[in-house]
N, C-alpha and C. Protein backbone atom coordinates (compact mmCIF):
# COMPACT_ATOMS: atom_id res chain seq x y z
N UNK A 1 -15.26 -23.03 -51.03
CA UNK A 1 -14.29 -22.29 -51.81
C UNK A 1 -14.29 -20.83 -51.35
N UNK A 2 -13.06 -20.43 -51.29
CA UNK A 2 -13.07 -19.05 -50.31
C UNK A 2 -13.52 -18.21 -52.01
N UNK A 3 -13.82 -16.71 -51.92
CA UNK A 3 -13.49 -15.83 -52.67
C UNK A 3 -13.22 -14.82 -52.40
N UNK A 4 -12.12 -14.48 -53.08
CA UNK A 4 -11.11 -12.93 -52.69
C UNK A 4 -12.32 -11.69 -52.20
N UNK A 5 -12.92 -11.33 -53.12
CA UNK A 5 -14.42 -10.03 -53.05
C UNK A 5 -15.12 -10.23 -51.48
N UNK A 6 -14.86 -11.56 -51.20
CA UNK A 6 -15.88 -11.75 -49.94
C UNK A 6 -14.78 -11.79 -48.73
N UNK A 7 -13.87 -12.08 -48.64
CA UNK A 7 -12.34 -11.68 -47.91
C UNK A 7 -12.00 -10.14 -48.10
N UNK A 8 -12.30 -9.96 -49.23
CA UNK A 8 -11.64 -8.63 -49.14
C UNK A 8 -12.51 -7.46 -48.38
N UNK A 9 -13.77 -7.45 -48.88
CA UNK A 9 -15.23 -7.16 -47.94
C UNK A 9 -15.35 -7.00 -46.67
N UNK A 10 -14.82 -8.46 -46.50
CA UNK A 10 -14.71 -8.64 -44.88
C UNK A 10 -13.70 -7.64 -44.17
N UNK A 11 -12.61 -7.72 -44.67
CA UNK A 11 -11.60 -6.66 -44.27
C UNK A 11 -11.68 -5.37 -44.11
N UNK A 12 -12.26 -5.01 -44.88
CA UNK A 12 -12.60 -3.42 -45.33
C UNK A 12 -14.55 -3.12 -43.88
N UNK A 13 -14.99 -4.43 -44.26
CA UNK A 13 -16.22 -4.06 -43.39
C UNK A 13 -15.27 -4.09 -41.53
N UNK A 14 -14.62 -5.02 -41.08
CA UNK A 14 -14.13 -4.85 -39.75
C UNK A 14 -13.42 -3.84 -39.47
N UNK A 15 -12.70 -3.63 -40.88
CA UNK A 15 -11.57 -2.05 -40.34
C UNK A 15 -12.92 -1.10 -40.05
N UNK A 16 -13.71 -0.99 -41.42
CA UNK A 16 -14.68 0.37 -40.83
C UNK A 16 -15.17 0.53 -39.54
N UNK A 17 -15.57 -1.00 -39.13
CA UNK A 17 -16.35 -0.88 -37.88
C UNK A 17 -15.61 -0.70 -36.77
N UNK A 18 -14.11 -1.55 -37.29
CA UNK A 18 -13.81 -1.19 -35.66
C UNK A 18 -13.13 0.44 -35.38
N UNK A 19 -13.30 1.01 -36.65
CA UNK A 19 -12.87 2.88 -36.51
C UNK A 19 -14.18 3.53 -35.62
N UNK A 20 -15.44 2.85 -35.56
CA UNK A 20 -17.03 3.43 -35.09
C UNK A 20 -17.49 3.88 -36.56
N UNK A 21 -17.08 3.59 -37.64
CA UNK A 21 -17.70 4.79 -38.51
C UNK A 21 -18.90 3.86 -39.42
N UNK A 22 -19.25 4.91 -40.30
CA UNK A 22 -20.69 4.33 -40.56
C UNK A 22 -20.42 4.06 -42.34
N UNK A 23 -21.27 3.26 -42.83
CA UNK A 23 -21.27 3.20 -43.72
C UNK A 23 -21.20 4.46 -45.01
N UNK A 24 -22.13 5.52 -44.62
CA UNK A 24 -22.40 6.56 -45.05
C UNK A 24 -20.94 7.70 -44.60
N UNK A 25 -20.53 7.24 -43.37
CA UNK A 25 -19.25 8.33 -43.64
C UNK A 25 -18.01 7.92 -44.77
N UNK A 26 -18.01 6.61 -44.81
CA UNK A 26 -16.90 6.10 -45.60
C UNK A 26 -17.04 6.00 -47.19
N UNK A 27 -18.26 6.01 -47.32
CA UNK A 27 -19.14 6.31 -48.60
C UNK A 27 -18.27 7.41 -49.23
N UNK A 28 -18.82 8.32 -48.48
CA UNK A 28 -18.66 9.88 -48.75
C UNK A 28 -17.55 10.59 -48.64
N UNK A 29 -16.84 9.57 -48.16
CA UNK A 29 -14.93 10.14 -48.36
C UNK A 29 -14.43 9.83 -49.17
N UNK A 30 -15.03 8.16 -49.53
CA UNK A 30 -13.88 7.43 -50.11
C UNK A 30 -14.89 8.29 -51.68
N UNK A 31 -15.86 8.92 -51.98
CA UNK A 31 -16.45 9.23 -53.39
C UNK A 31 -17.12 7.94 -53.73
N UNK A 32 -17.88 7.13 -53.08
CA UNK A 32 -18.51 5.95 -53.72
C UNK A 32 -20.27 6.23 -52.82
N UNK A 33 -20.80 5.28 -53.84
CA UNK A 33 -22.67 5.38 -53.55
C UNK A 33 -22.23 4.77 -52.10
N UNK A 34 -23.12 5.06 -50.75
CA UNK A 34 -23.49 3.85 -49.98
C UNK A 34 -23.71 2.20 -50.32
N UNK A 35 -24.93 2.26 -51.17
CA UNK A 35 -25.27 1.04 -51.47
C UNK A 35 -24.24 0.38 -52.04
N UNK A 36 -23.04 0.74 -53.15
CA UNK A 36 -22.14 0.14 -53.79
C UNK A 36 -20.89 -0.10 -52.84
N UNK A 37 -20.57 0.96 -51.84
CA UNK A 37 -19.47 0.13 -50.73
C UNK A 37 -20.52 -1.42 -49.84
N UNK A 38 -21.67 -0.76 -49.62
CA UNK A 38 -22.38 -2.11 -48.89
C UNK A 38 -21.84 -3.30 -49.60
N UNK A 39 -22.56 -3.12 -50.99
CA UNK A 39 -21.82 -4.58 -51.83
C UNK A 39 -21.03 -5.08 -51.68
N UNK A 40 -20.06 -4.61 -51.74
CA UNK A 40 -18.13 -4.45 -51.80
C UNK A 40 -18.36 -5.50 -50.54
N UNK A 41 -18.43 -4.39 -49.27
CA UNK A 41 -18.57 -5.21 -47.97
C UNK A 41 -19.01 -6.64 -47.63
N UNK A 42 -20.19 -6.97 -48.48
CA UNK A 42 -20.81 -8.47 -48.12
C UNK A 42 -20.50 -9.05 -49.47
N UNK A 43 -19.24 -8.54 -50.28
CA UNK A 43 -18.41 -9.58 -51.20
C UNK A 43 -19.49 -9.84 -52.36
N UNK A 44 -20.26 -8.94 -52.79
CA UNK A 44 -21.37 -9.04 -53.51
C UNK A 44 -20.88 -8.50 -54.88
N UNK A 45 -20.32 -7.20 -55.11
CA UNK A 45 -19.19 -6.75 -56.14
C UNK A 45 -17.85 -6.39 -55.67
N UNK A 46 -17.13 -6.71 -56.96
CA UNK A 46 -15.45 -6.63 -57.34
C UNK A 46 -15.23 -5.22 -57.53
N UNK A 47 -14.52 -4.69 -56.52
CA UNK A 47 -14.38 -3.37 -57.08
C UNK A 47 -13.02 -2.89 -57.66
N UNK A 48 -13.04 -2.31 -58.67
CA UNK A 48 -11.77 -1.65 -59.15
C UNK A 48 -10.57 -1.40 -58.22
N UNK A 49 -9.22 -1.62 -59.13
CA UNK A 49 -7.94 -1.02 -58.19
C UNK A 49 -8.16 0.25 -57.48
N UNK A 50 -8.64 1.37 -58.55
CA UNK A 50 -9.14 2.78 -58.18
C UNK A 50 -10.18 2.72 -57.33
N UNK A 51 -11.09 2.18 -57.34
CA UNK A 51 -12.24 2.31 -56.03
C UNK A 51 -11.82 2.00 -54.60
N UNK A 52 -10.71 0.45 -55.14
CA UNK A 52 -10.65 0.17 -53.18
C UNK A 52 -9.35 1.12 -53.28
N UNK A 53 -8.36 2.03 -53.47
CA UNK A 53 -7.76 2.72 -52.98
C UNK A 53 -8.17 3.76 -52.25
N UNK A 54 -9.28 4.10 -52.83
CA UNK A 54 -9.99 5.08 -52.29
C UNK A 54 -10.48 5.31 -51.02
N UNK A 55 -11.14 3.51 -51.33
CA UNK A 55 -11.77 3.42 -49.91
C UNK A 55 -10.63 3.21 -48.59
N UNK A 56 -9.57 2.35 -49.00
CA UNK A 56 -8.30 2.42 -48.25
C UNK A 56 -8.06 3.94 -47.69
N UNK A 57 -8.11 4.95 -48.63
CA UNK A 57 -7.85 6.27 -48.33
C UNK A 57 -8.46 6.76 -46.99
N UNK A 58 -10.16 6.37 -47.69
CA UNK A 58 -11.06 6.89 -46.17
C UNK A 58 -10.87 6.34 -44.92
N UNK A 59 -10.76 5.03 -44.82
CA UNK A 59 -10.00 4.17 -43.95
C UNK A 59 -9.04 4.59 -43.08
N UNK A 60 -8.07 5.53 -43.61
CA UNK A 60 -6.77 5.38 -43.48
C UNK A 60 -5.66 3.93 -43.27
N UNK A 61 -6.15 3.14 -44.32
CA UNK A 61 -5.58 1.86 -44.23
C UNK A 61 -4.87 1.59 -45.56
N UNK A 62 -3.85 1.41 -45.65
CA UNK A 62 -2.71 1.40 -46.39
C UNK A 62 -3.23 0.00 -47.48
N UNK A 63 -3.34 0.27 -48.90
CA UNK A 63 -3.60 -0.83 -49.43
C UNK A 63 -2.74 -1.55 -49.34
N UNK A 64 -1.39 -1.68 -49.12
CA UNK A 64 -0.93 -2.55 -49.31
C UNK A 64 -1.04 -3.75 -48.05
N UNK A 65 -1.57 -2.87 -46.57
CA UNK A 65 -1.97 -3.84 -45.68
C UNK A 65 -3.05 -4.44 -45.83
N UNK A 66 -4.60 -3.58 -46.46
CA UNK A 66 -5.46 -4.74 -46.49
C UNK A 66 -5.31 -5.76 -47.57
N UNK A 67 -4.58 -5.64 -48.58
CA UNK A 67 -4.15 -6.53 -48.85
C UNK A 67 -3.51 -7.45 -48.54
N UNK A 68 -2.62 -7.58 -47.85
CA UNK A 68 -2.15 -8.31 -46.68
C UNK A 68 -3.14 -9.14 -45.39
N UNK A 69 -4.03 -8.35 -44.85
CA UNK A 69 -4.76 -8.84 -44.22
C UNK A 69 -5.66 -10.53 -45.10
N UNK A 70 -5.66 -9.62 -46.60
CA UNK A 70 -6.07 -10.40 -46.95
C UNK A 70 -5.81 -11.55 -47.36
N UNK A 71 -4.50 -11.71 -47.95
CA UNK A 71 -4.21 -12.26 -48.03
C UNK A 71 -3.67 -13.84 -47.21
N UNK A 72 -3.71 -12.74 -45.96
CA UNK A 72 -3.46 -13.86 -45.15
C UNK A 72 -4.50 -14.58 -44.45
N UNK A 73 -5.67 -14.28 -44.85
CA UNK A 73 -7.30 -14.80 -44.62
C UNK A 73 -7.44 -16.28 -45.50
N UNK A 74 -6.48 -15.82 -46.89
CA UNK A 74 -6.75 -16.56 -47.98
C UNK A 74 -5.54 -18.06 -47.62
N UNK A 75 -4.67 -17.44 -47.13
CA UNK A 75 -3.70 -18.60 -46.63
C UNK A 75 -4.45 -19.55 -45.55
N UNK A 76 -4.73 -18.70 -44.48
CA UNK A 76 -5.23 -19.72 -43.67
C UNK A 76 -6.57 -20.91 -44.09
N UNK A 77 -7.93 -19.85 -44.66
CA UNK A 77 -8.48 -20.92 -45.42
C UNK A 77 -7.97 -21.97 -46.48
N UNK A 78 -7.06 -21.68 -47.09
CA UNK A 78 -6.28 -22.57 -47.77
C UNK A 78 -5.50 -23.72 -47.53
N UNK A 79 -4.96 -23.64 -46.36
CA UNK A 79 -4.06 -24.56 -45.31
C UNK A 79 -5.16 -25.49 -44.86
N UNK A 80 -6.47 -24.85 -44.36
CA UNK A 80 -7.62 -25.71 -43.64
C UNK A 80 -8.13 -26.52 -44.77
N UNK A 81 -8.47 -25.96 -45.73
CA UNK A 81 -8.94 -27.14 -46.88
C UNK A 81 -7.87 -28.16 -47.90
N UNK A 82 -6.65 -27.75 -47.48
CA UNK A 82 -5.62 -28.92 -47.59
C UNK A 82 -5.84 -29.41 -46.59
N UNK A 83 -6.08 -29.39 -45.36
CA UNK A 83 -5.99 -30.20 -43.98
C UNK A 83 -6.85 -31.30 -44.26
N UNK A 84 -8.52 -31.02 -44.98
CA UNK A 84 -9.36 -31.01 -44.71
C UNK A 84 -8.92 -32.37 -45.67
N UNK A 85 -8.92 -31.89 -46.75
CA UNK A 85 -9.00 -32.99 -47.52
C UNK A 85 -7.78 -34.10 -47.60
N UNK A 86 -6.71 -33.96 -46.92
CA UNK A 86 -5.93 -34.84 -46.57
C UNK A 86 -6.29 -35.62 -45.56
N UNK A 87 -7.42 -35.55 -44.79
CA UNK A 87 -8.20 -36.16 -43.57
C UNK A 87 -9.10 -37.33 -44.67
N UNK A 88 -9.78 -36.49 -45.22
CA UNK A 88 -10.67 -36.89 -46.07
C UNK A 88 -9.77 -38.11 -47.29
N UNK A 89 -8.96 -37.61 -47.63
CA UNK A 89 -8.20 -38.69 -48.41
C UNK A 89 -7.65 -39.92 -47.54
N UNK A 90 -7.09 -39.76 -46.39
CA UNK A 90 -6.49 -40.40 -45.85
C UNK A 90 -7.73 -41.45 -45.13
N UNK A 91 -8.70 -41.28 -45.40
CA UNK A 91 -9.99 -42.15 -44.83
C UNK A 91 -10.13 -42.01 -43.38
N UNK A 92 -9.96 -41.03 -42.60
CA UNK A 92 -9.85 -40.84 -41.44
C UNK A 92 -11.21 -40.21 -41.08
N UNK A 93 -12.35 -39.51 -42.11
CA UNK A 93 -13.10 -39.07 -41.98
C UNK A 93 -14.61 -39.87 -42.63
N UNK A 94 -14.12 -41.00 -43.48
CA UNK A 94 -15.30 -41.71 -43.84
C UNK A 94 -16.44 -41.49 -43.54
N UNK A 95 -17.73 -41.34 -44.09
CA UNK A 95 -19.01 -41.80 -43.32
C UNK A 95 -19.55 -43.03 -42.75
N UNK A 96 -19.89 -43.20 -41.72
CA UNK A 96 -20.56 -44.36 -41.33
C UNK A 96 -21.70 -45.27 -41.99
N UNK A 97 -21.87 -46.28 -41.86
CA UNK A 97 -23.13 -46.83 -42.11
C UNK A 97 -23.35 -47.26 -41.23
N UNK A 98 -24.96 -47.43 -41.29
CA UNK A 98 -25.76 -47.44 -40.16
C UNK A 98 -25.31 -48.73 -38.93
N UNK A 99 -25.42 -49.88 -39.91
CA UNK A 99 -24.52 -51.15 -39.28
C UNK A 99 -22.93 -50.91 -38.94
N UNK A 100 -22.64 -49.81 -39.07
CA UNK A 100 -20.92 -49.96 -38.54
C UNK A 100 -20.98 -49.15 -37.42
N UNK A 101 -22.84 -48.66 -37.50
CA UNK A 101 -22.88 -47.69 -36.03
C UNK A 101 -22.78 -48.75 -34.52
N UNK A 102 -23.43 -49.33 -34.66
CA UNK A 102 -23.27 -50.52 -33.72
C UNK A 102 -22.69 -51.10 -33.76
N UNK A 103 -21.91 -51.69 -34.79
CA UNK A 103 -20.41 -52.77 -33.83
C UNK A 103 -19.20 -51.70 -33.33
N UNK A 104 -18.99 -50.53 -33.80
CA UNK A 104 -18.48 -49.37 -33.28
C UNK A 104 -18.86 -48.85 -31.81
N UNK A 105 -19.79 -49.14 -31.65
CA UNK A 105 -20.34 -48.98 -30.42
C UNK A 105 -19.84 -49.83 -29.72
N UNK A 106 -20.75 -51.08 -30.11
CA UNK A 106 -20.39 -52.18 -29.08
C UNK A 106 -18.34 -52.55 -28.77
N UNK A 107 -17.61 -51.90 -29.86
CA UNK A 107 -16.11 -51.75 -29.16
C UNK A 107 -15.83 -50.76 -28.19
N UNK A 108 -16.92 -49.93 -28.48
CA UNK A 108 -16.45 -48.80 -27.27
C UNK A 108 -16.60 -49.44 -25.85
N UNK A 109 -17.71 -49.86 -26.36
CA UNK A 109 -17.66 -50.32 -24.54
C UNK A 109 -17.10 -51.40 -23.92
N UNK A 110 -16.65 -52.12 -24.85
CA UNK A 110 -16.02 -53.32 -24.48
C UNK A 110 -14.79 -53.06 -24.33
N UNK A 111 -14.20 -52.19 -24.72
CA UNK A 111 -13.00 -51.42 -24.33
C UNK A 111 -12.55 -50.53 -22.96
N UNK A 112 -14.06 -50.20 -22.44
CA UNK A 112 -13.92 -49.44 -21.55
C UNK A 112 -14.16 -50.77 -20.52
C-alpha cells in the first residue's frame, strides 16, 4: 500500500538532493528543525499545508508541482497494483505445488 507522507518525502528528499543541498541548508530556510524535515523526508511525519509550502519555498519548487510529481508517483503505483491483482485474479499467477513442480517440468521438456 503506497502512502502519500512517504511519496511525498520522497519528492521533496530527490528535489533537495538533486539541487547538492544539505539537509541543514533547507532546514534553515524553509524555518523547520533538521531532524523534523529528516522525518518528512523518510515519510515518517505528515507535515502541515504551511510547513511543506515552506519547504517548497526553500526548494524553489512550486507546490503545486510537487504535488504533481506526486501525484503522479501515486498513479503509477496504483495502475501496478491493479495490474497486479488482475494477474492475480485472473489465476495467471497461482502458486505452485510441489507435485505440479514436476509434471510442469516434465512438459517443458517434452515440448522442447
Amino acid at each position: 500500500m503506497m502512502l502519500l507522507r512517504r511519496e511525498l518525502g520522497d519528492v521533496l528528499r530527490e528535489t533537495r538532493q538533486g539541487q547538492g543541498r544539505t539537509l541543514r541548508e533547507v532546514s534553515a530556510e524553509a524555518a523547520c528543525s533538521l531532524g523534523y524535515l529528516s522525518e518528512i523526508e523518510r515519510g515518517e511525519k505528515e507535515a502541515s499545508s504551511e510547513l511543506l509550502a515552506s519547504i517548497c519555498r526553500a526548494l524553489d519548487l512550486p507546490l503545486s508541482q510537487m504535488l504533481s510529481d506526486v501525484a503522479d508517483r501515486l498513479n503509477l503505483a496504483e495502475a501496478a497494483e491493479t495490474q497486479m491483482t488482475a494477474v492475480l485474479n485472473e489465476g495467471l499467477a497461482r502458486p505452485l505445488r510441489h507435485g505440479q513442480v514436476r509434471v510442469r517440468r516434465d512438459q517443458v521438456v517434452s515440448a522442447a
